[in-house]
N, C-alpha and C. Protein backbone atom coordinates (compact mmCIF):
# COMPACT_ATOMS: atom_id res chain seq x y z
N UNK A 1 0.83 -1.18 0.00
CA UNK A 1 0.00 0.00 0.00
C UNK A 1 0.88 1.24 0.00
N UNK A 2 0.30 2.15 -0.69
CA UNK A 2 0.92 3.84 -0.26
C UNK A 2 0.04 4.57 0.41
N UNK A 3 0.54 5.59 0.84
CA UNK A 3 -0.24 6.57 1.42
C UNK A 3 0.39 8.35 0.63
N UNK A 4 -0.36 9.13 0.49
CA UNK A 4 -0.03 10.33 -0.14
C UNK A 4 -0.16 11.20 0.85
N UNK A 5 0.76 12.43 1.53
CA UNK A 5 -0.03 13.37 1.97
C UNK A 5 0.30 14.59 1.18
N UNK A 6 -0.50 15.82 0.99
CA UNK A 6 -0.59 16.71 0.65
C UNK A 6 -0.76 17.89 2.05
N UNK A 7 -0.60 19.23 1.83
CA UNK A 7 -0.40 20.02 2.57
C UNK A 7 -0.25 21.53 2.24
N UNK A 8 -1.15 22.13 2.61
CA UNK A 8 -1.46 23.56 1.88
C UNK A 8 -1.15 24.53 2.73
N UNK A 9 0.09 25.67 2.66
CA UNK A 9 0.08 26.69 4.40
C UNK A 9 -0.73 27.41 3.00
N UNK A 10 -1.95 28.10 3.64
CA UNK A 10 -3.21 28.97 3.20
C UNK A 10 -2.25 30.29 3.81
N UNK A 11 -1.84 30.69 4.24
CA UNK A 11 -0.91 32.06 4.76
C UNK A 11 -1.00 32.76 3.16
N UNK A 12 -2.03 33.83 3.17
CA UNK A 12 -1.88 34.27 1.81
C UNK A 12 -2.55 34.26 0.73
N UNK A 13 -3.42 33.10 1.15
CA UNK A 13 -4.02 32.44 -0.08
C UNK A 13 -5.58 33.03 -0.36
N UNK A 14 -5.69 34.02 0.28
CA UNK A 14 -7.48 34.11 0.42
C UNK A 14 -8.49 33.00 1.04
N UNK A 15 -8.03 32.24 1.22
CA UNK A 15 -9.03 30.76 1.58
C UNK A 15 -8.64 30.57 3.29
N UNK A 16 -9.47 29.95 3.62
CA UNK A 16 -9.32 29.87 5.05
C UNK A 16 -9.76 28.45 5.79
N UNK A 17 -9.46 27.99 6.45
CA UNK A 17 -10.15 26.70 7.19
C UNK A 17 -11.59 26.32 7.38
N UNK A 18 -12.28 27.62 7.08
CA UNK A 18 -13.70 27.83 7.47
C UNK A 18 -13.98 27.59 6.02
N UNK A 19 -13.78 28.39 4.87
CA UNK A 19 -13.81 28.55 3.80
C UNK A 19 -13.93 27.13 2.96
N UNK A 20 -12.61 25.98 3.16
CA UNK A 20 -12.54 25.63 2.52
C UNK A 20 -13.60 24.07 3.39
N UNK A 21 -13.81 23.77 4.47
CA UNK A 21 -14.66 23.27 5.18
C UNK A 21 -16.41 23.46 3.79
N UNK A 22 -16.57 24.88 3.56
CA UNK A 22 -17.22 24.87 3.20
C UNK A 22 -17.72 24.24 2.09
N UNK A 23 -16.16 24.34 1.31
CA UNK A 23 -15.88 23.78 -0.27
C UNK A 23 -16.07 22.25 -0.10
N UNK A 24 -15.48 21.58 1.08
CA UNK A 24 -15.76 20.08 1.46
C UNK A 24 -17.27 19.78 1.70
N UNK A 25 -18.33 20.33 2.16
CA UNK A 25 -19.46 20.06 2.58
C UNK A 25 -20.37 20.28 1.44
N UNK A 26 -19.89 21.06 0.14
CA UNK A 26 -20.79 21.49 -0.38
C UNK A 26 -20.34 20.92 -2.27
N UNK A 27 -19.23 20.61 -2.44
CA UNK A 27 -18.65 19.97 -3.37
C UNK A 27 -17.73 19.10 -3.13
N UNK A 28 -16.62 19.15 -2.21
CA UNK A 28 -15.41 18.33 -2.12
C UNK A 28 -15.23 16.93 -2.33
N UNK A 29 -16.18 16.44 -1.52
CA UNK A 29 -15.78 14.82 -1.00
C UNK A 29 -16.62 13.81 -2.27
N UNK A 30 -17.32 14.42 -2.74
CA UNK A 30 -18.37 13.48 -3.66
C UNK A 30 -17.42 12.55 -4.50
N UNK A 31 -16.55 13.53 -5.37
CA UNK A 31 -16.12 13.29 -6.45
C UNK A 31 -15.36 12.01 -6.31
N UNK A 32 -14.78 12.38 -5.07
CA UNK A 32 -13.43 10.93 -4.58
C UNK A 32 -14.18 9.62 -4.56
N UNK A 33 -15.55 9.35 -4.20
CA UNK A 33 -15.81 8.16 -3.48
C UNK A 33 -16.10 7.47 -5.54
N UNK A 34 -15.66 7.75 -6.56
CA UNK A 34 -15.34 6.41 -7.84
C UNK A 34 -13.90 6.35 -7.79
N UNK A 35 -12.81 6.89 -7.12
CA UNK A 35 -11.39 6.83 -7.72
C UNK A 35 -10.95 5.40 -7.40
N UNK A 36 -10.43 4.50 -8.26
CA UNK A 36 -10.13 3.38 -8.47
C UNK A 36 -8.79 3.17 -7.40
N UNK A 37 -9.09 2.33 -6.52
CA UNK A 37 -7.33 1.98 -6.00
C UNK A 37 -7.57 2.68 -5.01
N UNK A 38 -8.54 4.16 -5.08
CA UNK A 38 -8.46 4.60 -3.50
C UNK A 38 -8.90 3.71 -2.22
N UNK A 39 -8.33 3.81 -1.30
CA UNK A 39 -9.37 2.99 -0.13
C UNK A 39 -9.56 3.90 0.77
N UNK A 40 -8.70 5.41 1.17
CA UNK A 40 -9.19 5.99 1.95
C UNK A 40 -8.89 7.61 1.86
N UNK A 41 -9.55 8.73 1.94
CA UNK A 41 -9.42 9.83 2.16
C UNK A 41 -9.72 10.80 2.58
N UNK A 42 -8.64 11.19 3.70
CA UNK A 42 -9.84 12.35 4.26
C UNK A 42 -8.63 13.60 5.18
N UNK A 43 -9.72 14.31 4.43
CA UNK A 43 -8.96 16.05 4.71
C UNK A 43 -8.57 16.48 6.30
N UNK A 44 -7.70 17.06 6.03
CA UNK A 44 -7.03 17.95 7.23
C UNK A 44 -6.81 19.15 7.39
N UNK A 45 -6.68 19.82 8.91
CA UNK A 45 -6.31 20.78 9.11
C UNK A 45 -5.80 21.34 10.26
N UNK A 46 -4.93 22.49 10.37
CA UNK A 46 -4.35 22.30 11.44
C UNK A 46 -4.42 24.21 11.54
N UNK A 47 -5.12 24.71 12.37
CA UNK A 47 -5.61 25.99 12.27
C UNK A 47 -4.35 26.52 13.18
N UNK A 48 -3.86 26.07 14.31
CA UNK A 48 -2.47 26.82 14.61
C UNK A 48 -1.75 27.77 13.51
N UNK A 49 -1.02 26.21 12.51
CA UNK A 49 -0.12 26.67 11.77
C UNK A 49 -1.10 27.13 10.77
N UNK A 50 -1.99 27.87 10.71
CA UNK A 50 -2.90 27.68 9.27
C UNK A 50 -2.97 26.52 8.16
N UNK A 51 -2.79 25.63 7.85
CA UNK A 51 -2.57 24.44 7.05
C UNK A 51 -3.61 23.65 6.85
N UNK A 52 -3.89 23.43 5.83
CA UNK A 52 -4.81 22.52 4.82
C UNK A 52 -4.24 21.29 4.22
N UNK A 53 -5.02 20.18 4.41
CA UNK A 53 -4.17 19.01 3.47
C UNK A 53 -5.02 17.76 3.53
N UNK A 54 -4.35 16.97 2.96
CA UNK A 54 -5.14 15.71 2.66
C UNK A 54 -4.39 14.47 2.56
N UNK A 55 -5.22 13.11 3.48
CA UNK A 55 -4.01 12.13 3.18
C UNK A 55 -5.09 10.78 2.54
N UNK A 56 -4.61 10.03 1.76
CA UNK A 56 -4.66 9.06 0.82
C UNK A 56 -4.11 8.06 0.91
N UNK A 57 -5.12 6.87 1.03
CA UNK A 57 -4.66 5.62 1.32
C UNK A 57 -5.19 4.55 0.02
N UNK A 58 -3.83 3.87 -0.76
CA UNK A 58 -3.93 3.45 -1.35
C UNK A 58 -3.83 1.70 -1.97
N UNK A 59 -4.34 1.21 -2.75
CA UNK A 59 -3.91 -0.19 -2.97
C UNK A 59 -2.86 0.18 -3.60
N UNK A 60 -1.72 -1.19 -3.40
CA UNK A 60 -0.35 -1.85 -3.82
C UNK A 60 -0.63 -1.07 -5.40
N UNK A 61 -1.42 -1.91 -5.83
CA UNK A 61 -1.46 -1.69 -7.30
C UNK A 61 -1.79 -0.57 -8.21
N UNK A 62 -2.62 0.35 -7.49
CA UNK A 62 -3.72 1.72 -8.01
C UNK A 62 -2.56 2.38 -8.70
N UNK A 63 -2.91 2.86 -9.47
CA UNK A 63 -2.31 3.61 -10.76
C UNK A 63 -2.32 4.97 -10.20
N UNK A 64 -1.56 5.86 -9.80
CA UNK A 64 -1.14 6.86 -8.96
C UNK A 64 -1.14 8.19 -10.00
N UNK A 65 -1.33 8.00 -11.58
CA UNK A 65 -0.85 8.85 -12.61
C UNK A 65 -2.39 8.77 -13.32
N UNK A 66 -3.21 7.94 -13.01
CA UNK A 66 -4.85 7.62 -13.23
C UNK A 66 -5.21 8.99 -13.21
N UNK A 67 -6.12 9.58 -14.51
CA UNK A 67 -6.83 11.08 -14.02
C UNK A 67 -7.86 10.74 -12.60
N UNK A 68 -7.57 11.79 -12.13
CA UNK A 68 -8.37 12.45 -10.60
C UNK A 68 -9.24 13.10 -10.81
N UNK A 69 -10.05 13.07 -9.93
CA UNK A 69 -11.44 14.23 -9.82
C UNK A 69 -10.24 15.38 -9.75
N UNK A 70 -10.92 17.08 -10.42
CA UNK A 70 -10.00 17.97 -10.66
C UNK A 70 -9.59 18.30 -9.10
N UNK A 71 -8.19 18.80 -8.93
CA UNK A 71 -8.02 19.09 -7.87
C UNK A 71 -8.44 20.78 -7.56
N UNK A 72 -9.49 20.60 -6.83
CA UNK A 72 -10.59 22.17 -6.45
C UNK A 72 -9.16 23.06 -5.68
N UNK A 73 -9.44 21.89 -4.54
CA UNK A 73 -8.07 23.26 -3.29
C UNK A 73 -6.81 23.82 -4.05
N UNK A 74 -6.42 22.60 -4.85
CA UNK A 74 -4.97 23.56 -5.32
C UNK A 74 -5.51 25.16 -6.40
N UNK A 75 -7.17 24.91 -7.28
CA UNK A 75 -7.36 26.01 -7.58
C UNK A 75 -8.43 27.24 -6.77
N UNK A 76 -8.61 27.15 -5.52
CA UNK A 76 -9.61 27.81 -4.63
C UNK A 76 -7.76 28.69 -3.99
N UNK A 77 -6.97 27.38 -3.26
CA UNK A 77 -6.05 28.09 -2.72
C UNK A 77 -5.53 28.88 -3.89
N UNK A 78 -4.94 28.57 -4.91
CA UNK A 78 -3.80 29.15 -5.93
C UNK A 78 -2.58 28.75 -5.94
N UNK A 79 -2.16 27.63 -5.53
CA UNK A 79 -0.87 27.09 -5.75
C UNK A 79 -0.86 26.01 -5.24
N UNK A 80 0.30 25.21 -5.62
CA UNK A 80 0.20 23.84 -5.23
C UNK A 80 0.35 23.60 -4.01
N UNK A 81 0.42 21.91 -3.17
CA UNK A 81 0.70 21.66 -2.04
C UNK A 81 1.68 22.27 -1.77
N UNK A 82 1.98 22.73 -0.77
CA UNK A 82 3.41 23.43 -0.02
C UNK A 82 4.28 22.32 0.52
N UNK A 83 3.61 20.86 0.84
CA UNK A 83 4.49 19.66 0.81
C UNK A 83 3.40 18.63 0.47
N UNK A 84 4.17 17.72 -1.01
CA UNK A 84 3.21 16.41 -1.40
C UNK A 84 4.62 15.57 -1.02
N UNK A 85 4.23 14.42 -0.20
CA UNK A 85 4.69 13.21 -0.23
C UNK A 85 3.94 11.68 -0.74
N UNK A 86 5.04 11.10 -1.15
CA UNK A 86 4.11 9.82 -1.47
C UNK A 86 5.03 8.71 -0.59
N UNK A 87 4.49 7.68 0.34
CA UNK A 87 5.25 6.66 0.91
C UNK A 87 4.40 5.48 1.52
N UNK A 88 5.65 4.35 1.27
CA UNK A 88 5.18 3.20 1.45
C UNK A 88 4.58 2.76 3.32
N UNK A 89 3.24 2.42 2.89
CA UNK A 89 2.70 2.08 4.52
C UNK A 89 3.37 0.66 5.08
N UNK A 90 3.60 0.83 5.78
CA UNK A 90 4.72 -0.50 6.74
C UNK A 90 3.53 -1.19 7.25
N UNK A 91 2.17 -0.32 8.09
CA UNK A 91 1.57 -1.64 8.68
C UNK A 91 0.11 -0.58 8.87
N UNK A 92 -0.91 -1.49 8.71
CA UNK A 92 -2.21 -0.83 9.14
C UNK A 92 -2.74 -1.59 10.24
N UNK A 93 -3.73 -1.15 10.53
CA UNK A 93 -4.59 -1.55 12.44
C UNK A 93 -5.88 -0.43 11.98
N UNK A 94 -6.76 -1.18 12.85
CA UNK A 94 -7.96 -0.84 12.98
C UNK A 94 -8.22 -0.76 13.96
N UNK A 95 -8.96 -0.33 14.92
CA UNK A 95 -9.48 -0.03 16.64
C UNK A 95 -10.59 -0.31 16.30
N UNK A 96 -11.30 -0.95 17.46
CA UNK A 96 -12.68 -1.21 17.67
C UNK A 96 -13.37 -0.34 17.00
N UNK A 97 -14.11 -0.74 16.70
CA UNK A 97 -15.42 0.75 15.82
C UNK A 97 -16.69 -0.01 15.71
N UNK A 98 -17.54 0.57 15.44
CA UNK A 98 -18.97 0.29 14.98
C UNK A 98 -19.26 -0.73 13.48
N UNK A 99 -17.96 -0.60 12.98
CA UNK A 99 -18.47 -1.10 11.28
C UNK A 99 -18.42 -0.19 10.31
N UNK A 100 -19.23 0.84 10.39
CA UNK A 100 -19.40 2.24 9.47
C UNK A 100 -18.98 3.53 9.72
N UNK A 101 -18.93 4.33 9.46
CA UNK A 101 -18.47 5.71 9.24
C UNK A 101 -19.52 6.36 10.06
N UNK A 102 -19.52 6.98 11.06
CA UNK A 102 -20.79 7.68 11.79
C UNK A 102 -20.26 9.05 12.00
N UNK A 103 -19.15 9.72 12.06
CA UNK A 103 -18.34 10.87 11.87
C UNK A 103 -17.80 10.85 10.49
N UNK A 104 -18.18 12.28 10.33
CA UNK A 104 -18.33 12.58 8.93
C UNK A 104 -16.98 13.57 8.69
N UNK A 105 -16.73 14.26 10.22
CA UNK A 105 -15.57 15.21 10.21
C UNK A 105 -16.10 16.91 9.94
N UNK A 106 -15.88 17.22 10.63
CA UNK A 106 -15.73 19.45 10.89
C UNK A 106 -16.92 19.54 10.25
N UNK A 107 -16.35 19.51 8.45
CA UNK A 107 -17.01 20.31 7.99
C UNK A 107 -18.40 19.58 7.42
N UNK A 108 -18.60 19.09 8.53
CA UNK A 108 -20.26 18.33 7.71
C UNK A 108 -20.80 18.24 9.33
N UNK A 109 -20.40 18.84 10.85
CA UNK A 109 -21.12 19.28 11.43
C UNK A 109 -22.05 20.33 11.60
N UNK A 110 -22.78 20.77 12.41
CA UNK A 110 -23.82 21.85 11.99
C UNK A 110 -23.59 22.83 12.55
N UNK A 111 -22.66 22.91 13.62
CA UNK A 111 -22.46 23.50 14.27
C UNK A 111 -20.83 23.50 14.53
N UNK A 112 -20.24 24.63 13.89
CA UNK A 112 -18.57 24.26 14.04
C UNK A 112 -17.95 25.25 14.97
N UNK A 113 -17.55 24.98 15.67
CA UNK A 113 -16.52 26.28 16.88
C UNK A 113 -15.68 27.07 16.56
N UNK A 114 -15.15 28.16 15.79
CA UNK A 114 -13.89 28.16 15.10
C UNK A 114 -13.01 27.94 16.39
N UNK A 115 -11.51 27.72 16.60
CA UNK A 115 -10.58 28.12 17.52
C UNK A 115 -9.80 29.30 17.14
């Protein structure tokens, strides 16, 4: 398996954590759930450092150069990731859970706090 992360410092960019929350709730996430080889993805942020990003979990095999749903953030922010890595996953684990997805994450609560 690989894993991708991406990473956006917004310092600059017009876009904001709130902003782009919005872009996730209201277009973002749809597009991902046909990408072939994906098995997992889901956005980040880290409002300290201002930073936006996204990490990607992939099969052994998935074609990494495969067209993508267009990438929105790199054109909402205006420039590319500020750091893309791509690297090999050594080991996965799962924790107890329910089975399904019942957290959806920030920006698909109804009620968000900024910090």
């Amino acid at each position: 398996m690989k894993a991708t992360i991406s990473w956006w410092d917004l310092t600059g960019s017009g876009q904001t954590i709130d902003s782009l929350r919005v872009y996730l709730r209201d277009e973002g996430v749809d597009p991902w759930t046909e990408v072939h080889g994906m098995r997992l993805k889901f956005w980040i942020s880290d409002r300290e450092t201002n930073r936006w990003g996204a990490v990607m979990l992939w099969d052994s095999d998935a074609d990494l150069t495969a067209p993508m749903p267009p990438n929105r953030a790199t054109e909402l922010i205006g420039h590319p990731p500020t750091v893309r890595m791509v690297s090999d996953v050594e080991a996965i684990v799962e924790g107890v859970h329910s089975g399904r997805l019942v957290e959806r994450g920030l920006a698909f609560e109804t009620s968000v706090k900024s910090s």
